[in-house]
PDBML (XML) file of the C-alpha atoms, coordinates in Angstrom:
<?xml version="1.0" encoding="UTF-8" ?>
<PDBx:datablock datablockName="MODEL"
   xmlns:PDBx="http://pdbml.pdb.org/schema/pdbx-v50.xsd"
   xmlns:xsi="http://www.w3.org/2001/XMLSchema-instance"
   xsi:schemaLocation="http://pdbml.pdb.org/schema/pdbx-v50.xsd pdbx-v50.xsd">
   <PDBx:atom_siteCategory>
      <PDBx:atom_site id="1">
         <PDBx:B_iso_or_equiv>0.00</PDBx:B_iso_or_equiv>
         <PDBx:Cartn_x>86.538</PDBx:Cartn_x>
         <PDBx:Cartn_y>91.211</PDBx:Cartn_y>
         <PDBx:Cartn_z>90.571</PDBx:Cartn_z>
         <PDBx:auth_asym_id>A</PDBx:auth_asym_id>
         <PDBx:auth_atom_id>CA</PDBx:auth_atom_id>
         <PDBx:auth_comp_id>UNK</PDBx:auth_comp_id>
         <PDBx:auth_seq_id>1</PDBx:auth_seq_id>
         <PDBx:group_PDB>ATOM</PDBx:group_PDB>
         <PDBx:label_alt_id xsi:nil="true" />
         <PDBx:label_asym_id>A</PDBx:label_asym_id>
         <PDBx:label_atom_id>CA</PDBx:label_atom_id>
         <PDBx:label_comp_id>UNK</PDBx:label_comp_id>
         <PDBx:label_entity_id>1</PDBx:label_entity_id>
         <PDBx:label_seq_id>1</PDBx:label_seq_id>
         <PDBx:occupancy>1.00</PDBx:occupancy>
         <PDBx:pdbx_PDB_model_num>1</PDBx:pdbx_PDB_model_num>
         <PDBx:type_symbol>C</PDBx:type_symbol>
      </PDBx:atom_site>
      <PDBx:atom_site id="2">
         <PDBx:B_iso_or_equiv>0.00</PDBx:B_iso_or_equiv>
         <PDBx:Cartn_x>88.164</PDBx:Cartn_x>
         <PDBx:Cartn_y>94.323</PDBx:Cartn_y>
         <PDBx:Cartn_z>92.556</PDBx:Cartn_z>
         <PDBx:auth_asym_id>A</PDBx:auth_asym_id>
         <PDBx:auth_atom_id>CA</PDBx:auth_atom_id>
         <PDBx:auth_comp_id>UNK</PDBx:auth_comp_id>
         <PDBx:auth_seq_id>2</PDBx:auth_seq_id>
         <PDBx:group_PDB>ATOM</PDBx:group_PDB>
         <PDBx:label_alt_id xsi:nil="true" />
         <PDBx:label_asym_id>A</PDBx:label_asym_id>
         <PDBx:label_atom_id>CA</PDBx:label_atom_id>
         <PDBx:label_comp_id>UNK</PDBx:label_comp_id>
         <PDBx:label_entity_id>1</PDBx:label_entity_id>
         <PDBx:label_seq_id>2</PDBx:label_seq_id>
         <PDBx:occupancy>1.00</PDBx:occupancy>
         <PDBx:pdbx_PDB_model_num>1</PDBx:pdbx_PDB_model_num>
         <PDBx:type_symbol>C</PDBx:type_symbol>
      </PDBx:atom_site>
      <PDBx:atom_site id="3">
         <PDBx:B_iso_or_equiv>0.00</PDBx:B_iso_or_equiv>
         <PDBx:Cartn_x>85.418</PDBx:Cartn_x>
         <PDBx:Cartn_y>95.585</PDBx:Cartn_y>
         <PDBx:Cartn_z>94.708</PDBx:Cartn_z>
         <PDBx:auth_asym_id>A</PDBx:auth_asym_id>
         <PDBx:auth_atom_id>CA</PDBx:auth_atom_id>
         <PDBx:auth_comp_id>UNK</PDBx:auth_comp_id>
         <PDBx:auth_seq_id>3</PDBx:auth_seq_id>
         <PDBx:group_PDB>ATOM</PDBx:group_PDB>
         <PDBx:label_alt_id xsi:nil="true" />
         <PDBx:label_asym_id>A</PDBx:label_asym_id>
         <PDBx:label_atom_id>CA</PDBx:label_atom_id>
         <PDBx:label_comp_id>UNK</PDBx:label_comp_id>
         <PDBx:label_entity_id>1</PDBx:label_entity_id>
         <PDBx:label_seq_id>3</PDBx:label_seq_id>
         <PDBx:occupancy>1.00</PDBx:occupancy>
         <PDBx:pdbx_PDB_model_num>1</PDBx:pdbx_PDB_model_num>
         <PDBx:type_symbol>C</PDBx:type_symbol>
      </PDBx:atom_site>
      <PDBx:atom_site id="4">
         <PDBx:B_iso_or_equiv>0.00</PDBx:B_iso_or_equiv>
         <PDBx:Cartn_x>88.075</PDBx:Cartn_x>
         <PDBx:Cartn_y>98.118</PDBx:Cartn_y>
         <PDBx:Cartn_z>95.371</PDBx:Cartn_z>
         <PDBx:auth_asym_id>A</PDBx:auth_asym_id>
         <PDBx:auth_atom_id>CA</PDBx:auth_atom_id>
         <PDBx:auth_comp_id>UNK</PDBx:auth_comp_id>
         <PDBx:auth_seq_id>4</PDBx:auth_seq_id>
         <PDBx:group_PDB>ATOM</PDBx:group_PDB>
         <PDBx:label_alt_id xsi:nil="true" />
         <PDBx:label_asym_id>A</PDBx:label_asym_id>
         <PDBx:label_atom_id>CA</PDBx:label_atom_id>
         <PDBx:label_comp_id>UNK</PDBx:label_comp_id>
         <PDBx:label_entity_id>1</PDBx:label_entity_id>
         <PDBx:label_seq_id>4</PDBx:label_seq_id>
         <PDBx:occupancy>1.00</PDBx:occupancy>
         <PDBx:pdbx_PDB_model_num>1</PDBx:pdbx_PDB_model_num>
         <PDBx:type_symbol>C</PDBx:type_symbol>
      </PDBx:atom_site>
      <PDBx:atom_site id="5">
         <PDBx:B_iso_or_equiv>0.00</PDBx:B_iso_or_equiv>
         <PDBx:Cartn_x>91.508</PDBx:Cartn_x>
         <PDBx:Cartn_y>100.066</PDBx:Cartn_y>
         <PDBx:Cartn_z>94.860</PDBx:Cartn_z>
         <PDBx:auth_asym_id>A</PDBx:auth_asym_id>
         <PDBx:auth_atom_id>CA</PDBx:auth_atom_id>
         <PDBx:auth_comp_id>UNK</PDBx:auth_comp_id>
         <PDBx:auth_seq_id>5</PDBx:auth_seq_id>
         <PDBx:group_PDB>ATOM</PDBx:group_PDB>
         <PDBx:label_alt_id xsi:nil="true" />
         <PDBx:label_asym_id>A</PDBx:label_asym_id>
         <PDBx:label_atom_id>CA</PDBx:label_atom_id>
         <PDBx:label_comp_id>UNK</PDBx:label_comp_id>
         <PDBx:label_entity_id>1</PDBx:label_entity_id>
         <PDBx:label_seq_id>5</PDBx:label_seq_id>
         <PDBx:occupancy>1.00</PDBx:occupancy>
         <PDBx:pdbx_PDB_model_num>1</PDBx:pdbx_PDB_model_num>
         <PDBx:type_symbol>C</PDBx:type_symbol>
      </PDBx:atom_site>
      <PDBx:atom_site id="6">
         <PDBx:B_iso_or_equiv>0.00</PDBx:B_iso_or_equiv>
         <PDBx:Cartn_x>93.516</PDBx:Cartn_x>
         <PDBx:Cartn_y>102.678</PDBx:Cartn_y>
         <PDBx:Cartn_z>96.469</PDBx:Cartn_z>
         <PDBx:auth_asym_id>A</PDBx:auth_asym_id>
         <PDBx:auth_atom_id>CA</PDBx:auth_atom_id>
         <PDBx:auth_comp_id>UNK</PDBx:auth_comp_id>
         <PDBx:auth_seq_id>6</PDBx:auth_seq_id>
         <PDBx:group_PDB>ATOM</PDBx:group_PDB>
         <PDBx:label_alt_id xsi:nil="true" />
         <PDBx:label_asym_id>A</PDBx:label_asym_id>
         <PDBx:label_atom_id>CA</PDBx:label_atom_id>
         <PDBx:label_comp_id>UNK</PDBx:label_comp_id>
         <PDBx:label_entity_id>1</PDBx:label_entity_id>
         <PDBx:label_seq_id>6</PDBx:label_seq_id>
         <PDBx:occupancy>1.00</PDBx:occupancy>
         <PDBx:pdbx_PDB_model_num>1</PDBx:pdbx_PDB_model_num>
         <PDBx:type_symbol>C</PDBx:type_symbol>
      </PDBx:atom_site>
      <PDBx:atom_site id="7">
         <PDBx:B_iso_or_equiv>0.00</PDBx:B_iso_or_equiv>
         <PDBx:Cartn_x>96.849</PDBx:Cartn_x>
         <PDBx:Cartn_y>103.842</PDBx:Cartn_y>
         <PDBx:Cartn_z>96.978</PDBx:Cartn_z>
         <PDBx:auth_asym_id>A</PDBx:auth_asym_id>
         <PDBx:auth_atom_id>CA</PDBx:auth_atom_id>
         <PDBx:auth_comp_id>UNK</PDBx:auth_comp_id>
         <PDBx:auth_seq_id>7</PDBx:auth_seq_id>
         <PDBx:group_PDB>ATOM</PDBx:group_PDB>
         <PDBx:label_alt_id xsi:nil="true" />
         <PDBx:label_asym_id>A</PDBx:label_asym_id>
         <PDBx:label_atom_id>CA</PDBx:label_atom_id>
         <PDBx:label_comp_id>UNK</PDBx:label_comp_id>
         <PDBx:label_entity_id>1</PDBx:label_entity_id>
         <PDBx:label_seq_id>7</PDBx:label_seq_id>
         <PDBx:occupancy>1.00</PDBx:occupancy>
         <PDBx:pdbx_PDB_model_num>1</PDBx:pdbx_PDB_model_num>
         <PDBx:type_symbol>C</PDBx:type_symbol>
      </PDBx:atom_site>
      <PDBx:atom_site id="8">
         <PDBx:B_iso_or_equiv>0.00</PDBx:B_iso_or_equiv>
         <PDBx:Cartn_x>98.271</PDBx:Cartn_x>
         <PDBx:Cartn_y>104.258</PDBx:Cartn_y>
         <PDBx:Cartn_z>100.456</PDBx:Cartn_z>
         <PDBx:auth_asym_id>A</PDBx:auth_asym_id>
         <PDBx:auth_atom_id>CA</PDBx:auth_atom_id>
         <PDBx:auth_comp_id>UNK</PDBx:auth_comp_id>
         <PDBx:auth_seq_id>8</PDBx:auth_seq_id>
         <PDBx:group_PDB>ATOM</PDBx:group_PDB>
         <PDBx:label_alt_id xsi:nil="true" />
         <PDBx:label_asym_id>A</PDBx:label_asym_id>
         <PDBx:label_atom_id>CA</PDBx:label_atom_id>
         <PDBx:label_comp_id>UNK</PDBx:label_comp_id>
         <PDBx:label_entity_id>1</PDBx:label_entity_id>
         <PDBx:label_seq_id>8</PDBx:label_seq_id>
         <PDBx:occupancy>1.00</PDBx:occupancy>
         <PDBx:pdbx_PDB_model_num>1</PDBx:pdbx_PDB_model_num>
         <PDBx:type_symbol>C</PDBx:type_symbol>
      </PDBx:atom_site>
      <PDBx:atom_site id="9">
         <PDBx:B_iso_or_equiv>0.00</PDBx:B_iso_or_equiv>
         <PDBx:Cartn_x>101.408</PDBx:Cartn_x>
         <PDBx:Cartn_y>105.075</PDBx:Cartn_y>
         <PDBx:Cartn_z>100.216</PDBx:Cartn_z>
         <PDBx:auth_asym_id>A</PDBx:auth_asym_id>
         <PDBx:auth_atom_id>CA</PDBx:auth_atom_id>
         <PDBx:auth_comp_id>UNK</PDBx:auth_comp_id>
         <PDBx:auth_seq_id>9</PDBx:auth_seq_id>
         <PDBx:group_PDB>ATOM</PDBx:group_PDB>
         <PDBx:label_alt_id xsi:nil="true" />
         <PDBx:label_asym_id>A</PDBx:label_asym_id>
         <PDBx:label_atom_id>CA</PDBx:label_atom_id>
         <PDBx:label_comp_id>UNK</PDBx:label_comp_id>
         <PDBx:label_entity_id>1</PDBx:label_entity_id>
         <PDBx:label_seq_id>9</PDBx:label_seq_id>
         <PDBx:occupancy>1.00</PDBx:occupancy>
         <PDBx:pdbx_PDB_model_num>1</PDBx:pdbx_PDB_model_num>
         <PDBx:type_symbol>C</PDBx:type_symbol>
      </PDBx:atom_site>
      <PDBx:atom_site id="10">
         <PDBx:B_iso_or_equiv>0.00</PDBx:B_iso_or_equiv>
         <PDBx:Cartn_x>104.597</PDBx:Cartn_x>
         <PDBx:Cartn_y>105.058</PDBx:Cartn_y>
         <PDBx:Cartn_z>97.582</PDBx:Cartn_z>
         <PDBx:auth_asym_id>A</PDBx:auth_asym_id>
         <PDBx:auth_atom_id>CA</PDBx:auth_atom_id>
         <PDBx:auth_comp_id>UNK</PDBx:auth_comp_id>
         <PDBx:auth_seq_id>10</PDBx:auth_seq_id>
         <PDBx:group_PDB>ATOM</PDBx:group_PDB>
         <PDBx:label_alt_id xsi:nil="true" />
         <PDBx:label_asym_id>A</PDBx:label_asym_id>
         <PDBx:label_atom_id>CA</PDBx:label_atom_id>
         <PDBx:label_comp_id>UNK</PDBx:label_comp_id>
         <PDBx:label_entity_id>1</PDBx:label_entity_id>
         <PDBx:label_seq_id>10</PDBx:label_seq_id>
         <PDBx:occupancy>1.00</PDBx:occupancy>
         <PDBx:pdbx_PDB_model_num>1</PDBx:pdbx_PDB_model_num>
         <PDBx:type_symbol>C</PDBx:type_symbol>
      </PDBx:atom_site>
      <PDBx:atom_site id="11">
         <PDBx:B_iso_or_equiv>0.00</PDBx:B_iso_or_equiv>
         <PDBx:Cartn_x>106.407</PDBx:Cartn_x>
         <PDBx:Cartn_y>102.816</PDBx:Cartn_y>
         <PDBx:Cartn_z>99.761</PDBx:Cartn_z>
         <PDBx:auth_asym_id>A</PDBx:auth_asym_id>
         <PDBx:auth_atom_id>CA</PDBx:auth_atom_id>
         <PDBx:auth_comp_id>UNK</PDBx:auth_comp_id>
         <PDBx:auth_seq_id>11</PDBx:auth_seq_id>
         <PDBx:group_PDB>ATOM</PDBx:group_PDB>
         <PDBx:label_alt_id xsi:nil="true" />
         <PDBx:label_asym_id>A</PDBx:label_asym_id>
         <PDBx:label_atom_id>CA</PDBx:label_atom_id>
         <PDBx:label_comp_id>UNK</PDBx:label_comp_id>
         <PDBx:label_entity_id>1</PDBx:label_entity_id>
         <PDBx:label_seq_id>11</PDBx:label_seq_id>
         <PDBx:occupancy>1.00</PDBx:occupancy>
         <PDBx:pdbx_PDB_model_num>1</PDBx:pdbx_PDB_model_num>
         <PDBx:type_symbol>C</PDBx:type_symbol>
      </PDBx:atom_site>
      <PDBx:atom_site id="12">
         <PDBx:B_iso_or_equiv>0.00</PDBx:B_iso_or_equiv>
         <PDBx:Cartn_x>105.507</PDBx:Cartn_x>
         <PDBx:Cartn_y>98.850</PDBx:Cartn_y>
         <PDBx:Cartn_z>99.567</PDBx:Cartn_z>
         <PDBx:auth_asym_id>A</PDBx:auth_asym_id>
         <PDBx:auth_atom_id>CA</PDBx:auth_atom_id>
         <PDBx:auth_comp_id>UNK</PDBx:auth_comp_id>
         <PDBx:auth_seq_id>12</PDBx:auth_seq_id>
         <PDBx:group_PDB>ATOM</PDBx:group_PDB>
         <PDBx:label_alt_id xsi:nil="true" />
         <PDBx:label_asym_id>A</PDBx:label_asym_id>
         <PDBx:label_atom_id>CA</PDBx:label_atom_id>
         <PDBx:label_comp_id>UNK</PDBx:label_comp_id>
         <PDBx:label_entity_id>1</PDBx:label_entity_id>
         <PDBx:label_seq_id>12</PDBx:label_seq_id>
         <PDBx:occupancy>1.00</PDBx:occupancy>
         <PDBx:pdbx_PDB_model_num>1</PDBx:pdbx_PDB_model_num>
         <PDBx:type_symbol>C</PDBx:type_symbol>
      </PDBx:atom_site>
      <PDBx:atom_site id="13">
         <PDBx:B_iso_or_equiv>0.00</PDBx:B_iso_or_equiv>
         <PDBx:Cartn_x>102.151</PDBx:Cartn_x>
         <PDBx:Cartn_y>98.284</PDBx:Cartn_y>
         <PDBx:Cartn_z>101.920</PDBx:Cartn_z>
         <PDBx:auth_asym_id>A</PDBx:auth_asym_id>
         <PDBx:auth_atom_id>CA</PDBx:auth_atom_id>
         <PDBx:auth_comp_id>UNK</PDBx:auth_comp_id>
         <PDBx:auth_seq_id>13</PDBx:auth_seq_id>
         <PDBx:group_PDB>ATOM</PDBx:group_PDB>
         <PDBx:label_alt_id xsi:nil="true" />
         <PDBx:label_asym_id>A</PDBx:label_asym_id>
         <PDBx:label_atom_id>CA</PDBx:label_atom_id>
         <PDBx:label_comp_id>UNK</PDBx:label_comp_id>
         <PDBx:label_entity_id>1</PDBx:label_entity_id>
         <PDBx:label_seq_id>13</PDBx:label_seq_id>
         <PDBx:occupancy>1.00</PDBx:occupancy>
         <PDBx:pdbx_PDB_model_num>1</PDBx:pdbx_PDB_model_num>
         <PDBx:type_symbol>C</PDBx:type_symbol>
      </PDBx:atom_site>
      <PDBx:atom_site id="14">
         <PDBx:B_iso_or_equiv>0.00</PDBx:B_iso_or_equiv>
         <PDBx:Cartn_x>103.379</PDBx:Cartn_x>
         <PDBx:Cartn_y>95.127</PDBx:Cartn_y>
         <PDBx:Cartn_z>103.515</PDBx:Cartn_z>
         <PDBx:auth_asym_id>A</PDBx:auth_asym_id>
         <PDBx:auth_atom_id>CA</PDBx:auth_atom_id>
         <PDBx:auth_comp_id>UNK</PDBx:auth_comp_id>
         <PDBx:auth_seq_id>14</PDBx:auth_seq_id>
         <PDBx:group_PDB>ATOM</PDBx:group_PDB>
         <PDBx:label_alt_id xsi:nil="true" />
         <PDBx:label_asym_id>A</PDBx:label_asym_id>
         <PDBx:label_atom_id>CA</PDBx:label_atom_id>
         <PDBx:label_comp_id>UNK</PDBx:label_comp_id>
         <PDBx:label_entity_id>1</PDBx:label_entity_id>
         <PDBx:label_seq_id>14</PDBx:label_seq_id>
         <PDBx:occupancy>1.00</PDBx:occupancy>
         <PDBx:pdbx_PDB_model_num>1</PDBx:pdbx_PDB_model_num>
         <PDBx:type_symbol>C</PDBx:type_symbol>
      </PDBx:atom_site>
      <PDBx:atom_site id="15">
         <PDBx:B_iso_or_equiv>0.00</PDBx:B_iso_or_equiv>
         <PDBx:Cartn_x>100.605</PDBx:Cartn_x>
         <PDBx:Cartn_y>93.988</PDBx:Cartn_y>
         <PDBx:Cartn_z>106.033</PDBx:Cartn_z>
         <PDBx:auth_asym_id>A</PDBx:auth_asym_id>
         <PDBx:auth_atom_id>CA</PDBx:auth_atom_id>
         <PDBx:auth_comp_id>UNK</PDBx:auth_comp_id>
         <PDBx:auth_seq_id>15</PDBx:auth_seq_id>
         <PDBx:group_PDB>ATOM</PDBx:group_PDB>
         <PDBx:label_alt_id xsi:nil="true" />
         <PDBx:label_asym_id>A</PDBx:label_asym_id>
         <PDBx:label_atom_id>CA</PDBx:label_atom_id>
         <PDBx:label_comp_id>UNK</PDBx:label_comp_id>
         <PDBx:label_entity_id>1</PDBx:label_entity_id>
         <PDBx:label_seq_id>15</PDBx:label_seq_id>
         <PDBx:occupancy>1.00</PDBx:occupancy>
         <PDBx:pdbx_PDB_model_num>1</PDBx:pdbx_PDB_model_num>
         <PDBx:type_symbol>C</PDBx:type_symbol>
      </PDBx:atom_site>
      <PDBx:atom_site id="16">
         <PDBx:B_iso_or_equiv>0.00</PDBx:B_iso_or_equiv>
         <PDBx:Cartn_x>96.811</PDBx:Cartn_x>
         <PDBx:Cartn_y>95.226</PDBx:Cartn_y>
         <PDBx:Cartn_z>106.052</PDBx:Cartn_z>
         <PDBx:auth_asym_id>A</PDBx:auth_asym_id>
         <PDBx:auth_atom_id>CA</PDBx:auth_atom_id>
         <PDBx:auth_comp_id>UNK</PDBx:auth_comp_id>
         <PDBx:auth_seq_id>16</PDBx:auth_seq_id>
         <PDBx:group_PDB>ATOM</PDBx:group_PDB>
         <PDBx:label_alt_id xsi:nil="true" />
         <PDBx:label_asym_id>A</PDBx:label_asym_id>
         <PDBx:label_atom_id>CA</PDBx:label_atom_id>
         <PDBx:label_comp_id>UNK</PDBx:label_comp_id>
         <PDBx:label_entity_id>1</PDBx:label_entity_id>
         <PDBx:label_seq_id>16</PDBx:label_seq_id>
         <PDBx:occupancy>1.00</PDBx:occupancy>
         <PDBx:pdbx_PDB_model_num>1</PDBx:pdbx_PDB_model_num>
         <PDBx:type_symbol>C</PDBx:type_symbol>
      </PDBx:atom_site>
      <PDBx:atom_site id="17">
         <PDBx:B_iso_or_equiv>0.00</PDBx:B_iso_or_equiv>
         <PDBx:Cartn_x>94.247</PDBx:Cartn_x>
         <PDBx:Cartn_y>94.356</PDBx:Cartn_y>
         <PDBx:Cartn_z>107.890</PDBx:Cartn_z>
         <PDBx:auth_asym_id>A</PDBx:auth_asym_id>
         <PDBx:auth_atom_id>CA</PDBx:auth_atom_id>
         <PDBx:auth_comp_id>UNK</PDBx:auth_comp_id>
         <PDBx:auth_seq_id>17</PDBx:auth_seq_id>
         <PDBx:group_PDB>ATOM</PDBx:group_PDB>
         <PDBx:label_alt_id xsi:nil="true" />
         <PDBx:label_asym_id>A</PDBx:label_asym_id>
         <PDBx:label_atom_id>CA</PDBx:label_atom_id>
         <PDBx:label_comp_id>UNK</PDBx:label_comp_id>
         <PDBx:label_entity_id>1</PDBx:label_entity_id>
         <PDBx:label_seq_id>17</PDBx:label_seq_id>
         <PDBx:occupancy>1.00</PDBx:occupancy>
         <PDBx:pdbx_PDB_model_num>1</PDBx:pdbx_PDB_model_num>
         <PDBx:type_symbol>C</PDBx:type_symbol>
      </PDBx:atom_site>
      <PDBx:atom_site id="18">
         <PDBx:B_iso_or_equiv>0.00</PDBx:B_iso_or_equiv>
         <PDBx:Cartn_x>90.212</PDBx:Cartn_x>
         <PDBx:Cartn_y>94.279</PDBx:Cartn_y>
         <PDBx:Cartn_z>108.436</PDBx:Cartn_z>
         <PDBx:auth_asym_id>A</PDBx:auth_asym_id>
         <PDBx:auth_atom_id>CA</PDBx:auth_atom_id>
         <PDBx:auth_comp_id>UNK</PDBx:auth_comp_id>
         <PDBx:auth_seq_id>18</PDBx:auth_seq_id>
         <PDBx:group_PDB>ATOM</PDBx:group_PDB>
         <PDBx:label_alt_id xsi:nil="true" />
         <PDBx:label_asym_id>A</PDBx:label_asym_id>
         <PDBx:label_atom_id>CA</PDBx:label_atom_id>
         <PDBx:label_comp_id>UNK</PDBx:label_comp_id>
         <PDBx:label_entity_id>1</PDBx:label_entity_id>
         <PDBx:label_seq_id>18</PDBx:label_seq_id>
         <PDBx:occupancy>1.00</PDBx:occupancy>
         <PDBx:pdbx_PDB_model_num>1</PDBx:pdbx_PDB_model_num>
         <PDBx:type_symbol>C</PDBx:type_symbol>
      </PDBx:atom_site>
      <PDBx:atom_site id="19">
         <PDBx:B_iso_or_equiv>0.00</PDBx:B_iso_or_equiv>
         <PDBx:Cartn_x>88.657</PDBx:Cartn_x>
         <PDBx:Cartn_y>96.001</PDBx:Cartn_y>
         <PDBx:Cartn_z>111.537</PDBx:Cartn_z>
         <PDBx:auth_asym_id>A</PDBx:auth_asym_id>
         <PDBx:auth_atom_id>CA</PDBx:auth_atom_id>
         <PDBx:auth_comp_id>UNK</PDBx:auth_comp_id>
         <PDBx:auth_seq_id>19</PDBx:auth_seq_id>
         <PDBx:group_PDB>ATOM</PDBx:group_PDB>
         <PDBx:label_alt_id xsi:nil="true" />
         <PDBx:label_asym_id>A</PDBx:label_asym_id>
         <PDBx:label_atom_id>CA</PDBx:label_atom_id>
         <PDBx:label_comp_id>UNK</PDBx:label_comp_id>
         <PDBx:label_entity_id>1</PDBx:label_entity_id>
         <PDBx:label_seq_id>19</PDBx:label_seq_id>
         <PDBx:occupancy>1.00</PDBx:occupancy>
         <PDBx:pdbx_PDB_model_num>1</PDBx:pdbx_PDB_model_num>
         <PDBx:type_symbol>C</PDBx:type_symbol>
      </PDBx:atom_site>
      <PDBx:atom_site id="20">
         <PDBx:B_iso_or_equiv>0.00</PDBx:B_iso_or_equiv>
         <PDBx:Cartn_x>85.309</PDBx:Cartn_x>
         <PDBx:Cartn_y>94.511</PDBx:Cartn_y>
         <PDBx:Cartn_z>111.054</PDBx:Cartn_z>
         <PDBx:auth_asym_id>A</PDBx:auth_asym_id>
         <PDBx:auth_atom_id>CA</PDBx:auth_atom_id>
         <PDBx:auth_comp_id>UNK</PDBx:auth_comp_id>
         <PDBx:auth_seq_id>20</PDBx:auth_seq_id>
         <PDBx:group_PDB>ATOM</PDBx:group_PDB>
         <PDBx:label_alt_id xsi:nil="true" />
         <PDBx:label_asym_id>A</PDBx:label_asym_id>
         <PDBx:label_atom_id>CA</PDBx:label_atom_id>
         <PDBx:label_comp_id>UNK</PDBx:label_comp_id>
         <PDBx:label_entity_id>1</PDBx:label_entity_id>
         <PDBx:label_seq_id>20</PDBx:label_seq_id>
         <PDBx:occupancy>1.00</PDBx:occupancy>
         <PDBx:pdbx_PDB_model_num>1</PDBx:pdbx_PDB_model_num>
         <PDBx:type_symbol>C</PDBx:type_symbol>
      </PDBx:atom_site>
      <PDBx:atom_site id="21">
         <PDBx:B_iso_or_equiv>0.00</PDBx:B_iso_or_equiv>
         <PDBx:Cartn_x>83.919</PDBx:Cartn_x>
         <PDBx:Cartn_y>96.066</PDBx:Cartn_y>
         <PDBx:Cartn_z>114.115</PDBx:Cartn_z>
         <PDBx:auth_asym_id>A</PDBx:auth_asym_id>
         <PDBx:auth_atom_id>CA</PDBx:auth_atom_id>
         <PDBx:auth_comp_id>UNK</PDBx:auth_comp_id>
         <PDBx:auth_seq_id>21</PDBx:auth_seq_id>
         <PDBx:group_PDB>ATOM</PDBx:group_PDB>
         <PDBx:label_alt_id xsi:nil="true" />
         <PDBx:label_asym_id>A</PDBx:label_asym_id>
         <PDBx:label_atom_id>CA</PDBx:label_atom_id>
         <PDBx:label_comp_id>UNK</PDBx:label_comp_id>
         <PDBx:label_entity_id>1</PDBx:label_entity_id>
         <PDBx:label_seq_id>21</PDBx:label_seq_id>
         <PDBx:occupancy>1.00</PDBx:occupancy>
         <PDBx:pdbx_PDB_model_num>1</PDBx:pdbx_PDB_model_num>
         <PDBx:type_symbol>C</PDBx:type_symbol>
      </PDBx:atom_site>
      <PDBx:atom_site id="22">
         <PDBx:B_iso_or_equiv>0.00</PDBx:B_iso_or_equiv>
         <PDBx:Cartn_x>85.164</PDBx:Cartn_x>
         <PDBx:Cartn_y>99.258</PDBx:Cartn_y>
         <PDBx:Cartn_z>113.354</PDBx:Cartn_z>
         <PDBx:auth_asym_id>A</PDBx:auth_asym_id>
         <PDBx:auth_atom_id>CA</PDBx:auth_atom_id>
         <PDBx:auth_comp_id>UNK</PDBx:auth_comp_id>
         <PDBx:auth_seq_id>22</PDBx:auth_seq_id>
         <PDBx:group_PDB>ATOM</PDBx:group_PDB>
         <PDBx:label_alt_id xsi:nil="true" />
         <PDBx:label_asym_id>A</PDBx:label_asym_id>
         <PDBx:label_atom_id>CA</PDBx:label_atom_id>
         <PDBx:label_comp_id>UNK</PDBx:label_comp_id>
         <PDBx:label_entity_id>1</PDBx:label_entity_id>
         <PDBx:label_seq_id>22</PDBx:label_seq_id>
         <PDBx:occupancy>1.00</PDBx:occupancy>
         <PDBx:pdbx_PDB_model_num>1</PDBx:pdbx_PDB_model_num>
         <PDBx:type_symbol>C</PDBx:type_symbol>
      </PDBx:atom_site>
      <PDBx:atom_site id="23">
         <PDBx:B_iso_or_equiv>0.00</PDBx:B_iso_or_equiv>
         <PDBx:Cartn_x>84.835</PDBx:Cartn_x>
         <PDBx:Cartn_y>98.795</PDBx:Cartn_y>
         <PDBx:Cartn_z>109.261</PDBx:Cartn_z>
         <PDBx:auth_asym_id>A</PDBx:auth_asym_id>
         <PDBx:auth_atom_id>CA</PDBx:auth_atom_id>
         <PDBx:auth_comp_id>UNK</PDBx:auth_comp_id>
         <PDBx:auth_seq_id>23</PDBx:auth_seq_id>
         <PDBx:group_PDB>ATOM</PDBx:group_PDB>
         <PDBx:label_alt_id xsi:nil="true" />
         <PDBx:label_asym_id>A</PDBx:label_asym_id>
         <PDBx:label_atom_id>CA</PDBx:label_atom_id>
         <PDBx:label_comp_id>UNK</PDBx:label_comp_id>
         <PDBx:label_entity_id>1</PDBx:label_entity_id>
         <PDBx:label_seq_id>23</PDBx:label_seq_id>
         <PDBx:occupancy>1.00</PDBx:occupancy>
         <PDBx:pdbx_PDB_model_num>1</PDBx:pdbx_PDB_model_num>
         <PDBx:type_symbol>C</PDBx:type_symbol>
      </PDBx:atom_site>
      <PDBx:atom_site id="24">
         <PDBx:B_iso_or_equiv>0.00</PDBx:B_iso_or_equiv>
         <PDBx:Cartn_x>88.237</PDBx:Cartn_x>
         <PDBx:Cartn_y>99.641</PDBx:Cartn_y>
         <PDBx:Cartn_z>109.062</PDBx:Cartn_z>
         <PDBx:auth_asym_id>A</PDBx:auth_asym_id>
         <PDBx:auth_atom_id>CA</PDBx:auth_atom_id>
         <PDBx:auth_comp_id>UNK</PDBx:auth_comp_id>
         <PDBx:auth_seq_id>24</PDBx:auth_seq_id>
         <PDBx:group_PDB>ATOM</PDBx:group_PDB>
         <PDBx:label_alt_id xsi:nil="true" />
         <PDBx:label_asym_id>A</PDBx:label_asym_id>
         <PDBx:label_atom_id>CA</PDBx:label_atom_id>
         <PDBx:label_comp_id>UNK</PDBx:label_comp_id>
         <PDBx:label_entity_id>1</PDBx:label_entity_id>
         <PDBx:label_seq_id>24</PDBx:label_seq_id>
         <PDBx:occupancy>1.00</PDBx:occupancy>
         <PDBx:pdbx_PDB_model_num>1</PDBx:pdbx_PDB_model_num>
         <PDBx:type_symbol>C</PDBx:type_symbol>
      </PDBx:atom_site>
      <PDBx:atom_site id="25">
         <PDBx:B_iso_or_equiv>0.00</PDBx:B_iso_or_equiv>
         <PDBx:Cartn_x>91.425</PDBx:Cartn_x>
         <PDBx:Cartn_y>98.915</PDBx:Cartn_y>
         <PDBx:Cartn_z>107.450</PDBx:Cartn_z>
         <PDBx:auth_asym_id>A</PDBx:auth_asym_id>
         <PDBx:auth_atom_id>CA</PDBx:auth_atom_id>
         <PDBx:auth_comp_id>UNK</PDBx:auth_comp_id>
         <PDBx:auth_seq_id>25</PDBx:auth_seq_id>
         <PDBx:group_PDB>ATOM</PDBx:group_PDB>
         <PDBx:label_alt_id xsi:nil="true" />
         <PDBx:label_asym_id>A</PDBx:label_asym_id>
         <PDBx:label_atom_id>CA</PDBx:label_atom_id>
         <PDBx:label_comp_id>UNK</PDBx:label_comp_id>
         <PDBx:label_entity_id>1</PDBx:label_entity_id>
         <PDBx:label_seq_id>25</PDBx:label_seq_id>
         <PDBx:occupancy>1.00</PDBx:occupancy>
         <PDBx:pdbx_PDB_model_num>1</PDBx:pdbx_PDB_model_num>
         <PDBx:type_symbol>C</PDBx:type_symbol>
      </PDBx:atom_site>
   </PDBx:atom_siteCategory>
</PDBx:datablock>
């Protein structure tokens, strides 16, 4: 399932990444 879902931007989101040690995206 979709733990979760947001919108970023309205242009295409072409590359994302974790940041474990910073819990980022």
């Amino acid at each position: 399932k979709i733990e979760k879902s947001f919108k970023v931007t309205e242009s295409p989101a072409r590359s994302a990444k974790f940041i474990v040690r910073e819990n980022w995206i």
